[in-house]
C-alpha atoms as a PDB file:
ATOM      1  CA  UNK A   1    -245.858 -71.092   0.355  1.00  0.00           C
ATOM      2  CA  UNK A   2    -245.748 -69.440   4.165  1.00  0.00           C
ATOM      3  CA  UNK A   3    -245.357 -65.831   4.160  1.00  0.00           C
ATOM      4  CA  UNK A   4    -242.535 -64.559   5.878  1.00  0.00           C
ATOM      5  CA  UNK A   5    -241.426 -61.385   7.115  1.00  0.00           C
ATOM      6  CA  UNK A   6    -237.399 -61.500   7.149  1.00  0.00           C
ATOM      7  CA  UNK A   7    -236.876 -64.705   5.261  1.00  0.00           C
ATOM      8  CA  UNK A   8    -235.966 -63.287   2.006  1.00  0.00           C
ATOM      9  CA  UNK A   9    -237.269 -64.766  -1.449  1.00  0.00           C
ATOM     10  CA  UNK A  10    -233.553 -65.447  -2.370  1.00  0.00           C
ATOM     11  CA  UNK A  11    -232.792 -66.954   1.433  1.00  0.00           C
ATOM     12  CA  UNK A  12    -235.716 -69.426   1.134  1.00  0.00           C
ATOM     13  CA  UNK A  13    -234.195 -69.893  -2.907  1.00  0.00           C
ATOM     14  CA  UNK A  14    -231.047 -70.801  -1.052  1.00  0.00           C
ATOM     15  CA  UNK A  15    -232.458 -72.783   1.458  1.00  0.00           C
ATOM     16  CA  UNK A  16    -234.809 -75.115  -1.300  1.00  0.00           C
ATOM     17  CA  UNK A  17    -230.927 -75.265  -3.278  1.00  0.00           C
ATOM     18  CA  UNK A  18    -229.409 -76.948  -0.141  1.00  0.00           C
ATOM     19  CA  UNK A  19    -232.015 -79.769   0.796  1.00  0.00           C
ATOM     20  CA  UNK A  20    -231.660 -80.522  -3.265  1.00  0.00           C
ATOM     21  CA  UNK A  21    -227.884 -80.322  -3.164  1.00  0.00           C
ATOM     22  CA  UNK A  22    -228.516 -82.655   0.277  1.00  0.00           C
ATOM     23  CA  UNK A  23    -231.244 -85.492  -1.200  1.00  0.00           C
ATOM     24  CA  UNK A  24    -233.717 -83.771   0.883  1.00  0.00           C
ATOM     25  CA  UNK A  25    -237.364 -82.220  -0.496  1.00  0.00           C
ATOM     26  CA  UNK A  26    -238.896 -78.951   1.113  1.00  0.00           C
ATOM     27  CA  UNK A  27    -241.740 -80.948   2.519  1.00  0.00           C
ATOM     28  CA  UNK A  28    -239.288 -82.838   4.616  1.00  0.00           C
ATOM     29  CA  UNK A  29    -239.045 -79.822   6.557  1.00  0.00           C
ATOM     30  CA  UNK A  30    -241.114 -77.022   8.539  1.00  0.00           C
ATOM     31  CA  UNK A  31    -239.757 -73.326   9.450  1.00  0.00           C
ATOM     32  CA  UNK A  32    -240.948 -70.987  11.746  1.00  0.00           C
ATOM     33  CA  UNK A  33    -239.861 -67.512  11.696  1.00  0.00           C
ATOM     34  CA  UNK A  34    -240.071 -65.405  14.905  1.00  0.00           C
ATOM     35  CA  UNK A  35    -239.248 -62.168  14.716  1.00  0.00           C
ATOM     36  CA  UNK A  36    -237.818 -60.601  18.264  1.00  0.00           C
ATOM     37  CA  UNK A  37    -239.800 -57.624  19.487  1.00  0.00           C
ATOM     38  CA  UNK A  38    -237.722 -54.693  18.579  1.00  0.00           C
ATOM     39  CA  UNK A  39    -238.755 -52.558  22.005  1.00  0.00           C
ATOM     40  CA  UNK A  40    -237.223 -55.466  24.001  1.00  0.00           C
ATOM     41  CA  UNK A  41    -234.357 -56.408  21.806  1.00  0.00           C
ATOM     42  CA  UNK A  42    -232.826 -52.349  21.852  1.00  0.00           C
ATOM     43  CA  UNK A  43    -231.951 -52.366  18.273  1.00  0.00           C
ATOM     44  CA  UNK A  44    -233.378 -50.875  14.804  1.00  0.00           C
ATOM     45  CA  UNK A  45    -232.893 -53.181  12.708  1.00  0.00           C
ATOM     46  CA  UNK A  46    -235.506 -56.028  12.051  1.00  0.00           C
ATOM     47  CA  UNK A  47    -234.004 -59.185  13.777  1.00  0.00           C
ATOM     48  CA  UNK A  48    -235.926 -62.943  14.989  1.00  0.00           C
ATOM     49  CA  UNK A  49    -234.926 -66.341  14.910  1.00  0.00           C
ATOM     50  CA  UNK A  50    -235.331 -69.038  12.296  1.00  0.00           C
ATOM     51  CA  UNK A  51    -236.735 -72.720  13.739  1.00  0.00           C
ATOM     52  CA  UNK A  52    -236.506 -75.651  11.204  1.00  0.00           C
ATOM     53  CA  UNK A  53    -237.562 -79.149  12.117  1.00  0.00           C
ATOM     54  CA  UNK A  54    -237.084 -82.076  10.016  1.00  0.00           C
ATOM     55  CA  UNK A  55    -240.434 -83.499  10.132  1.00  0.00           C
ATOM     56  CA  UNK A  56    -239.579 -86.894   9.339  1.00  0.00           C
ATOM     57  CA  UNK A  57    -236.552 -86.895  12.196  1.00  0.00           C
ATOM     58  CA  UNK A  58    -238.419 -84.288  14.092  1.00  0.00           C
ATOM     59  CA  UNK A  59    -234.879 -83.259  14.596  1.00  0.00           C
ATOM     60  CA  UNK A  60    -235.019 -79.008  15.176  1.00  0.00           C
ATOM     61  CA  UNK A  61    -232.683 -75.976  15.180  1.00  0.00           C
ATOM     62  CA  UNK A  62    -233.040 -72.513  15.687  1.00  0.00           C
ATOM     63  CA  UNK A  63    -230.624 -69.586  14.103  1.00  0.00           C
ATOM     64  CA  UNK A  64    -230.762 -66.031  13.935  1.00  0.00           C
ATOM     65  CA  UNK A  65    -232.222 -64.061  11.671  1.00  0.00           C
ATOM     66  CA  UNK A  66    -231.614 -60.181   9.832  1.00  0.00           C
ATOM     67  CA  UNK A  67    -228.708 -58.455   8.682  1.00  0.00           C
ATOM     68  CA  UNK A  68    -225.188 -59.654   9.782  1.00  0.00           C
ATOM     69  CA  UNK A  69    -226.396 -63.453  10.101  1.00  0.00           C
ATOM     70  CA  UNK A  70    -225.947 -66.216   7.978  1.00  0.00           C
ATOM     71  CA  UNK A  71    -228.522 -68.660   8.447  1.00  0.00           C
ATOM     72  CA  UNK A  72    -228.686 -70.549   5.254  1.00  0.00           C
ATOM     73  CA  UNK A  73    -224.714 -71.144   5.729  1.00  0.00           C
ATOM     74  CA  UNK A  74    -225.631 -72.119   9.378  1.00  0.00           C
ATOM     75  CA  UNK A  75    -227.991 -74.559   8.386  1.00  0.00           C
ATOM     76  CA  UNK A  76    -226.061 -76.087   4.791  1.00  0.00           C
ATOM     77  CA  UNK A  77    -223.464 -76.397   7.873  1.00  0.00           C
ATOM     78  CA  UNK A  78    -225.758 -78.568  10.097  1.00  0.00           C
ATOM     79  CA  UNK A  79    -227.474 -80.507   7.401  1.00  0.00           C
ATOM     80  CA  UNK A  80    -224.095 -82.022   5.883  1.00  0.00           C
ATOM     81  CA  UNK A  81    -222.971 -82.718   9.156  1.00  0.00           C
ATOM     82  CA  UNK A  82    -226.500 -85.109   9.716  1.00  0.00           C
ATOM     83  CA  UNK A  83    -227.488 -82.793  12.726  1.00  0.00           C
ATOM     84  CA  UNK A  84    -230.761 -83.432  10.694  1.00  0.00           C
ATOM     85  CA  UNK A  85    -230.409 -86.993  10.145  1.00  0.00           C
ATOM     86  CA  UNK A  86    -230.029 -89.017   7.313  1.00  0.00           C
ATOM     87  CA  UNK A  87    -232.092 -87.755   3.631  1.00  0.00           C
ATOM     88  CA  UNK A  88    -234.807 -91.035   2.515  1.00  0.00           C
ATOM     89  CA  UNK A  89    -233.504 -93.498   0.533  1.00  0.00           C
ATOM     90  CA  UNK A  90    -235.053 -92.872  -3.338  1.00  0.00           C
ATOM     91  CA  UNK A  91    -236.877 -96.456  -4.400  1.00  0.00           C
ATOM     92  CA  UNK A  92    -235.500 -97.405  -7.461  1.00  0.00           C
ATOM     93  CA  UNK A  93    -237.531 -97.242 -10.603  1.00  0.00           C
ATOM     94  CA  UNK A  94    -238.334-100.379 -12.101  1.00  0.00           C
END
């Protein structure tokens, strides 16, 4: 698993509940954390920005990231309302 700096365990154990919840798999999609450079961004607290692709739409959003944001909400949000696309169809078993 990718090490990440403000994506907390329980986030990213929110996040992996969703795509289930959704019919998706975690290797359906990539995330790349950002964090903002604090100097620039005039605040104390440890803040960035979340990207998530769907690699097999290549479909992508951003959201914000550290205390007072939401992003696994955000992103449940997007993800039932297909901004992602559609989950694969499951072959059935024979």
């Amino acid at each position: 698993m990718t090490s990440f700096h403000l994506i907390t365990d329980d986030e990213f154990a929110q996040f992996s509940a969703v795509l289930r919840e959704n019919g998706w798999r975690e290797q359906d999609f990539e995330l790349q954390e950002e964090e903002l450079d604090q100097a620039q961004a005039e605040v104390e607290t440890c803040t960035g920005q979340l990207g998530i692709r769907n690699l097999l739409t290549q479909a992508v959003e951003v959201y914000r990231l550290g205390p007072g944001w939401e992003w696994v909400g955000d992103f449940a949000r997007d993800l039932s309302n297909g901004r992602f696309g559609q989950p694969p169809r499951k072959s059935p078993r024979l």
